[in-house]
Protein backbone atom coordinates (compact mmCIF):
# COMPACT_ATOMS: atom_id res chain seq x y z
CA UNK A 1 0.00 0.00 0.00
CA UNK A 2 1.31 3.45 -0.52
CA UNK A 3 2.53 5.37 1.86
CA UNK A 4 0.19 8.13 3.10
CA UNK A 5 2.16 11.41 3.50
CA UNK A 6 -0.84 14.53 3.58
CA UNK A 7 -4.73 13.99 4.04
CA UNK A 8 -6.72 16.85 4.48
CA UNK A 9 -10.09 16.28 5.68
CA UNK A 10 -12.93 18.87 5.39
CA UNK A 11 -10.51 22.31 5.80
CA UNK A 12 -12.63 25.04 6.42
CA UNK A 13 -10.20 28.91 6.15
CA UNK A 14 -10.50 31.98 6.70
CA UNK A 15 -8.68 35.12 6.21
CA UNK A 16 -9.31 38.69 7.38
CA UNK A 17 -12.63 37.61 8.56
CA UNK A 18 -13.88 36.06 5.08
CA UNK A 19 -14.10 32.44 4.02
CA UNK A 20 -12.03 30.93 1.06
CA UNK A 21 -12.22 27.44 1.99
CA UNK A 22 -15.53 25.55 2.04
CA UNK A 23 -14.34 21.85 2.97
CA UNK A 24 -11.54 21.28 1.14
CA UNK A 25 -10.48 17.47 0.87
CA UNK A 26 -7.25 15.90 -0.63
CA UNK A 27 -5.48 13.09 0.13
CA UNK A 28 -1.63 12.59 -1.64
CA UNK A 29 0.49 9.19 -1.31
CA UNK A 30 4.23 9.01 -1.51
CA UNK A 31 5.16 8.22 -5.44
CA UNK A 32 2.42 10.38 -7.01
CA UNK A 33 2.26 14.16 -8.73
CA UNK A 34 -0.94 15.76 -8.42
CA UNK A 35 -2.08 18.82 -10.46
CA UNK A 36 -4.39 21.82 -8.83
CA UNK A 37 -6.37 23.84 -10.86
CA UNK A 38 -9.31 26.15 -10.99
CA UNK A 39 -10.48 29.99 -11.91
CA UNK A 40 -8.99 32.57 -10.15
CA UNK A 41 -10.10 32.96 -6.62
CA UNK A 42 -10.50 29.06 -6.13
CA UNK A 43 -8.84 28.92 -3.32
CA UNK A 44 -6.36 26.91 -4.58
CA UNK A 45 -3.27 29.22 -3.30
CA UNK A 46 -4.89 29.67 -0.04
CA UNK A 47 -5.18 25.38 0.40
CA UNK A 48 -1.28 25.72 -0.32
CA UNK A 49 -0.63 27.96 2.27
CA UNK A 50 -2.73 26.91 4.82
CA UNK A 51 -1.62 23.33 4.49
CA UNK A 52 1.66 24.99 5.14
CA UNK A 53 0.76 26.91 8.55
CA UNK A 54 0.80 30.73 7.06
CA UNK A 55 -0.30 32.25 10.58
CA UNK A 56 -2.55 34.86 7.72
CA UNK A 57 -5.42 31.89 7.85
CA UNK A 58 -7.69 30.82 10.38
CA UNK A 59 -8.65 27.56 9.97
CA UNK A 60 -12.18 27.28 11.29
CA UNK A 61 -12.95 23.59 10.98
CA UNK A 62 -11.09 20.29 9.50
CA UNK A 63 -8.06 18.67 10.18
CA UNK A 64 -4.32 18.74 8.34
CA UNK A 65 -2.14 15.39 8.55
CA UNK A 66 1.17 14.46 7.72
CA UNK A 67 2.68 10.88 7.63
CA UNK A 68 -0.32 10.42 9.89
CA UNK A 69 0.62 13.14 12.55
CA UNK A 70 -2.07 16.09 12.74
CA UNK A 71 -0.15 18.96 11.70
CA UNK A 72 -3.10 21.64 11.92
CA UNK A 73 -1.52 23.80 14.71
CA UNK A 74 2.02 23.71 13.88
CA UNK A 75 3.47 26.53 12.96
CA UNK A 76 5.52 26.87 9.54
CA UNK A 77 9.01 25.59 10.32
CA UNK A 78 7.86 22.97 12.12
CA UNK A 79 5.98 21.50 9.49
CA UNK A 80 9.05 22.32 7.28
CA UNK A 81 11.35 20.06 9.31
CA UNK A 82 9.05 17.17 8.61
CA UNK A 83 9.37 17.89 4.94
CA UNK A 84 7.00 19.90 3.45
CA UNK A 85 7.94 22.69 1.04
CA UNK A 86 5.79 25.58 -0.95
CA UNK A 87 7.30 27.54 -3.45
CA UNK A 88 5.67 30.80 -3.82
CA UNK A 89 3.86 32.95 -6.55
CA UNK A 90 5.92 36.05 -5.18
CA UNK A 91 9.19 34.95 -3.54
CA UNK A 92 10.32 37.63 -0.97
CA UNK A 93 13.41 39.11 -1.47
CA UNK A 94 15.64 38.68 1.90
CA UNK A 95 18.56 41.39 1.57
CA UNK A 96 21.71 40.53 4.20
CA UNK A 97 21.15 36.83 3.64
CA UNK A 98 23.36 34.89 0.42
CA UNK A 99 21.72 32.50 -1.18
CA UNK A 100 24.06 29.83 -0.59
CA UNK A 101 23.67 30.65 3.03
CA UNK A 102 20.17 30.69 2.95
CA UNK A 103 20.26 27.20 1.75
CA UNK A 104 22.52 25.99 3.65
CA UNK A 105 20.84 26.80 6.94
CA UNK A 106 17.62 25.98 5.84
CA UNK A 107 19.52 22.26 4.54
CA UNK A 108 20.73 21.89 8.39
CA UNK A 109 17.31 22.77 9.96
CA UNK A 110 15.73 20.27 8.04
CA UNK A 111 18.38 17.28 8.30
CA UNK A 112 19.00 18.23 11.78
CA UNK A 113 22.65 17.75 11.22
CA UNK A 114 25.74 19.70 10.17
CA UNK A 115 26.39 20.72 6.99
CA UNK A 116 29.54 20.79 5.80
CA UNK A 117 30.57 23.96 3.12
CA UNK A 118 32.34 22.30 0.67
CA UNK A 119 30.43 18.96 -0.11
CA UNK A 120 27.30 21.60 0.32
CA UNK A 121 28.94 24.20 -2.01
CA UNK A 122 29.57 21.60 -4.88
CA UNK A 123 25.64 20.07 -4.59
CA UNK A 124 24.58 23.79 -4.75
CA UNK A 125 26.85 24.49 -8.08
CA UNK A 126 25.33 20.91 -9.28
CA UNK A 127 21.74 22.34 -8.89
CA UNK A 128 22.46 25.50 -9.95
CA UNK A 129 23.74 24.05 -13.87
CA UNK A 130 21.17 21.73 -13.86
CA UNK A 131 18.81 25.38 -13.72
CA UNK A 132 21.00 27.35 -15.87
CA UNK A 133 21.67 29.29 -13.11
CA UNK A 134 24.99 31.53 -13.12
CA UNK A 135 27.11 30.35 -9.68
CA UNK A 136 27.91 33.99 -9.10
CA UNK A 137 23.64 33.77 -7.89
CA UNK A 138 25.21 31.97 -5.11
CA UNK A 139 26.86 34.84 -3.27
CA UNK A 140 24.23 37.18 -4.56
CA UNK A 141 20.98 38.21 -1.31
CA UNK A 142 18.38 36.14 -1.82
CA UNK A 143 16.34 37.42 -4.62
CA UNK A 144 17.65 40.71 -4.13
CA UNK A 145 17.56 42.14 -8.30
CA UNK A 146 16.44 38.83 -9.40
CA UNK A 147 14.13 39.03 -12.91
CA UNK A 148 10.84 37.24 -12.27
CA UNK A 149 12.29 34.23 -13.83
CA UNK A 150 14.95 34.00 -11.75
CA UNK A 151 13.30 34.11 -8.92
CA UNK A 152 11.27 31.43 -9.40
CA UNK A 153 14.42 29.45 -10.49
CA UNK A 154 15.53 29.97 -7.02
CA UNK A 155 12.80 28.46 -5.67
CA UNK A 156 13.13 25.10 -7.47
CA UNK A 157 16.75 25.14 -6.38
CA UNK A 158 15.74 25.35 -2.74
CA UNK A 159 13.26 22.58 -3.63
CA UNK A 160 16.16 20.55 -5.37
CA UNK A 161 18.46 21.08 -2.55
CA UNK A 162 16.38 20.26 0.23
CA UNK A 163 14.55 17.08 -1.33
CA UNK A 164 11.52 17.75 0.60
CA UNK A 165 8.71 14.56 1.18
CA UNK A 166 5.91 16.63 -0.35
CA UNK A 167 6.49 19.94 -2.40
CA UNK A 168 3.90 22.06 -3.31
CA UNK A 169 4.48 24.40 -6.44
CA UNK A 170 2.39 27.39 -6.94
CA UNK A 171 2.51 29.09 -10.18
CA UNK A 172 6.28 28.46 -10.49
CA UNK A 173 5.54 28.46 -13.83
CA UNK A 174 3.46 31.77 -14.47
CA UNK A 175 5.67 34.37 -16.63
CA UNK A 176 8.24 32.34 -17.69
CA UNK A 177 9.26 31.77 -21.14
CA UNK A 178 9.14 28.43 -23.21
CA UNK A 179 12.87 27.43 -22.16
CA UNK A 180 12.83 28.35 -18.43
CA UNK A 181 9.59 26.29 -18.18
CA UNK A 182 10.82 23.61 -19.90
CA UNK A 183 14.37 23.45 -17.88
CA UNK A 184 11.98 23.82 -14.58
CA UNK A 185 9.71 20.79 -15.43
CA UNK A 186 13.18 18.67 -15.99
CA UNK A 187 14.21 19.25 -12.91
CA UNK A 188 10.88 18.37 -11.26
CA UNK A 189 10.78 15.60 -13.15
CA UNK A 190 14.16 14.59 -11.63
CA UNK A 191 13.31 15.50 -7.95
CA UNK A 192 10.18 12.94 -8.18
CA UNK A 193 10.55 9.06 -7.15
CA UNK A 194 8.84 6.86 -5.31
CA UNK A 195 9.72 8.04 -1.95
CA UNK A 196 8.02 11.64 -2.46
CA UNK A 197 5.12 13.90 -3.76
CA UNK A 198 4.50 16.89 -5.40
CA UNK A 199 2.00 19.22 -6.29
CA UNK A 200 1.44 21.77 -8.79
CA UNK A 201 -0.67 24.28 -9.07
CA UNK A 202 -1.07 25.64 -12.45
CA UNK A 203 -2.70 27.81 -14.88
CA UNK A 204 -0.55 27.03 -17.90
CA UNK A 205 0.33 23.64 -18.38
CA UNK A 206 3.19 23.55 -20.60
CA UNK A 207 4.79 22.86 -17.55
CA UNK A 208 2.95 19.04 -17.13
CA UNK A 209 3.94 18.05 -20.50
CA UNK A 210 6.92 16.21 -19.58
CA UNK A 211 6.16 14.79 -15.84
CA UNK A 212 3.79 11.79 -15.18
CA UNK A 213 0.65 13.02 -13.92
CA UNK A 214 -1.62 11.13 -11.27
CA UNK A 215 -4.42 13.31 -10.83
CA UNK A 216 -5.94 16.33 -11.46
CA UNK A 217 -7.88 18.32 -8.59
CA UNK A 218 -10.33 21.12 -9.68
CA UNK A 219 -11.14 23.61 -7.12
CA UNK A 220 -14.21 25.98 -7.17
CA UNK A 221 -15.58 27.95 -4.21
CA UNK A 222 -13.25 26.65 -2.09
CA UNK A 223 -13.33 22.92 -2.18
CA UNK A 224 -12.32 20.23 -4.47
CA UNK A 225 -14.98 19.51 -7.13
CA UNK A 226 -13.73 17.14 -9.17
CA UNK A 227 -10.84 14.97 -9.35
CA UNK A 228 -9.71 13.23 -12.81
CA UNK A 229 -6.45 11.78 -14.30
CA UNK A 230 -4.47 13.85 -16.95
CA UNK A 231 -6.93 13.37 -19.75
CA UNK A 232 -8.67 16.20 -18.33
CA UNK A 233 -6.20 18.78 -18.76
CA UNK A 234 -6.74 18.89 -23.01
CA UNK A 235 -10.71 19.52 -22.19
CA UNK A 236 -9.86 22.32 -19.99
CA UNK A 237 -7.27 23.94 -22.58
CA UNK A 238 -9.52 23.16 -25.47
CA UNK A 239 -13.03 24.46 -23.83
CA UNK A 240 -12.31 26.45 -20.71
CA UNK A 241 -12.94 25.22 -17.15
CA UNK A 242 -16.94 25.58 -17.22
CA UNK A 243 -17.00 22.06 -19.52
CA UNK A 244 -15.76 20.00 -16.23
CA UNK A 245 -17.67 22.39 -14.10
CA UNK A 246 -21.02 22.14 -15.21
């Protein structure tokens, strides 16, 4: 049987006082790559970030779980020791703080162990090629005068570097071009096996045309409406997402 690593049952979320989402439900195994998508204002960023802990959301009923430990009050970092990542629509920039550094630290929270700089330093370059990533980005604040694209490079090279159980990409492919999208699916594509998860959350899928897609989650006032396999993604391209809706 697969291994269960997030269930969430029923997630009720607020923010500011107004409800986003209505019962959301999702359950992901170890192995698989799930696709989230929906119109604008689904709620599909907001399940990403409150399955993540942002302290913005209140959640107002349902239950989080992870590797079957209920997760729903932990705060961010906790939940990021035990493997969970999100890569964000906006990435802040941090000035003061190197990117290697950044990583490096965030490697050592996660592992719980020392990291040593030069094994570290030559996994980073690694990474960093793989991207097509300059290794002068390595000294450089964390997205401090990055382009859009680079920025979201960044954040698959945290993902890469950290090997997280369950990653959760939102939009890291929204304003990229055709070669940056296609270099960022590769390296998805190399992060998954049979050990992990991931889940992306998309409005243009030129990203999913080279990874092996489990299922597809639609989202619509807040909740899951309908889940699919890949099959659905042409329908939704072709006719728009009232034809699954309806």
């Amino acid at each position: 049987m697969p291994k269960n690593l997030l269930s969430v049952r029923n997630l009720c979320a607020s923010v500011d006082g107004r409800r986003i989402l209505n019962g959301a439900e999702l359950e992901i195994n170890a192995g698989e790559v799930h696709v989230l998508m929906g119109p604008n204002g689904a709620g599909k960023s907001t399940l990403a970030n409150v399955v993540m802990g942002d302290p913005r959301y209140s959640v107002d009923e349902g239950r989080v779980f992870f590797e079957g430990a209920d997760i729903t009050e932990e705060k961010p970092d906790a939940r990021a020791r035990r493997g969970m990542f999100l890569s964000f629509q906006a990435p802040e920039e941090i000035p003061g703080i190197t990117v290697e550094n950044f990583l490096r630290a965030a490697k050592s929270a996660y592992t719980g162990e020392d990291v040593k700089l030069l094994p570290f330093r030559k996994e980073l370059r690694a990474r960093m090629e793989e991207l097509g990533m300059d290794a002068s980005y390595a000294s450089r604040y964390l997205n401090v005068g990055f382009s859009g694209g680079e920025k979201k490079k960044n954040e698959i090279l945290q993902m890469a570097v950290l090997n997280p159980k369950l990653a959760i990409l939102d939009e890291t492919d929204s304003g990229l071009d055709i070669d940056a999208v296609k270099t960022i699916s590769e390296s998805i594509h190399r992060h998954k096996n049979e050990e992990n998860a991931i889940v992306i959350i998309t409005h243009i899928t030129r990203i999913l045309q080279k990874l092996p897609v489990d299922y597809v989650h639609i989202m619509a006032d807040g909740r899951i409406v309908k889940t699919s396999d890949a099959s659905v993604i042409e329908k939704i391209n072709r006719d728009g997402f009232a034809s699954v809706l309806g």
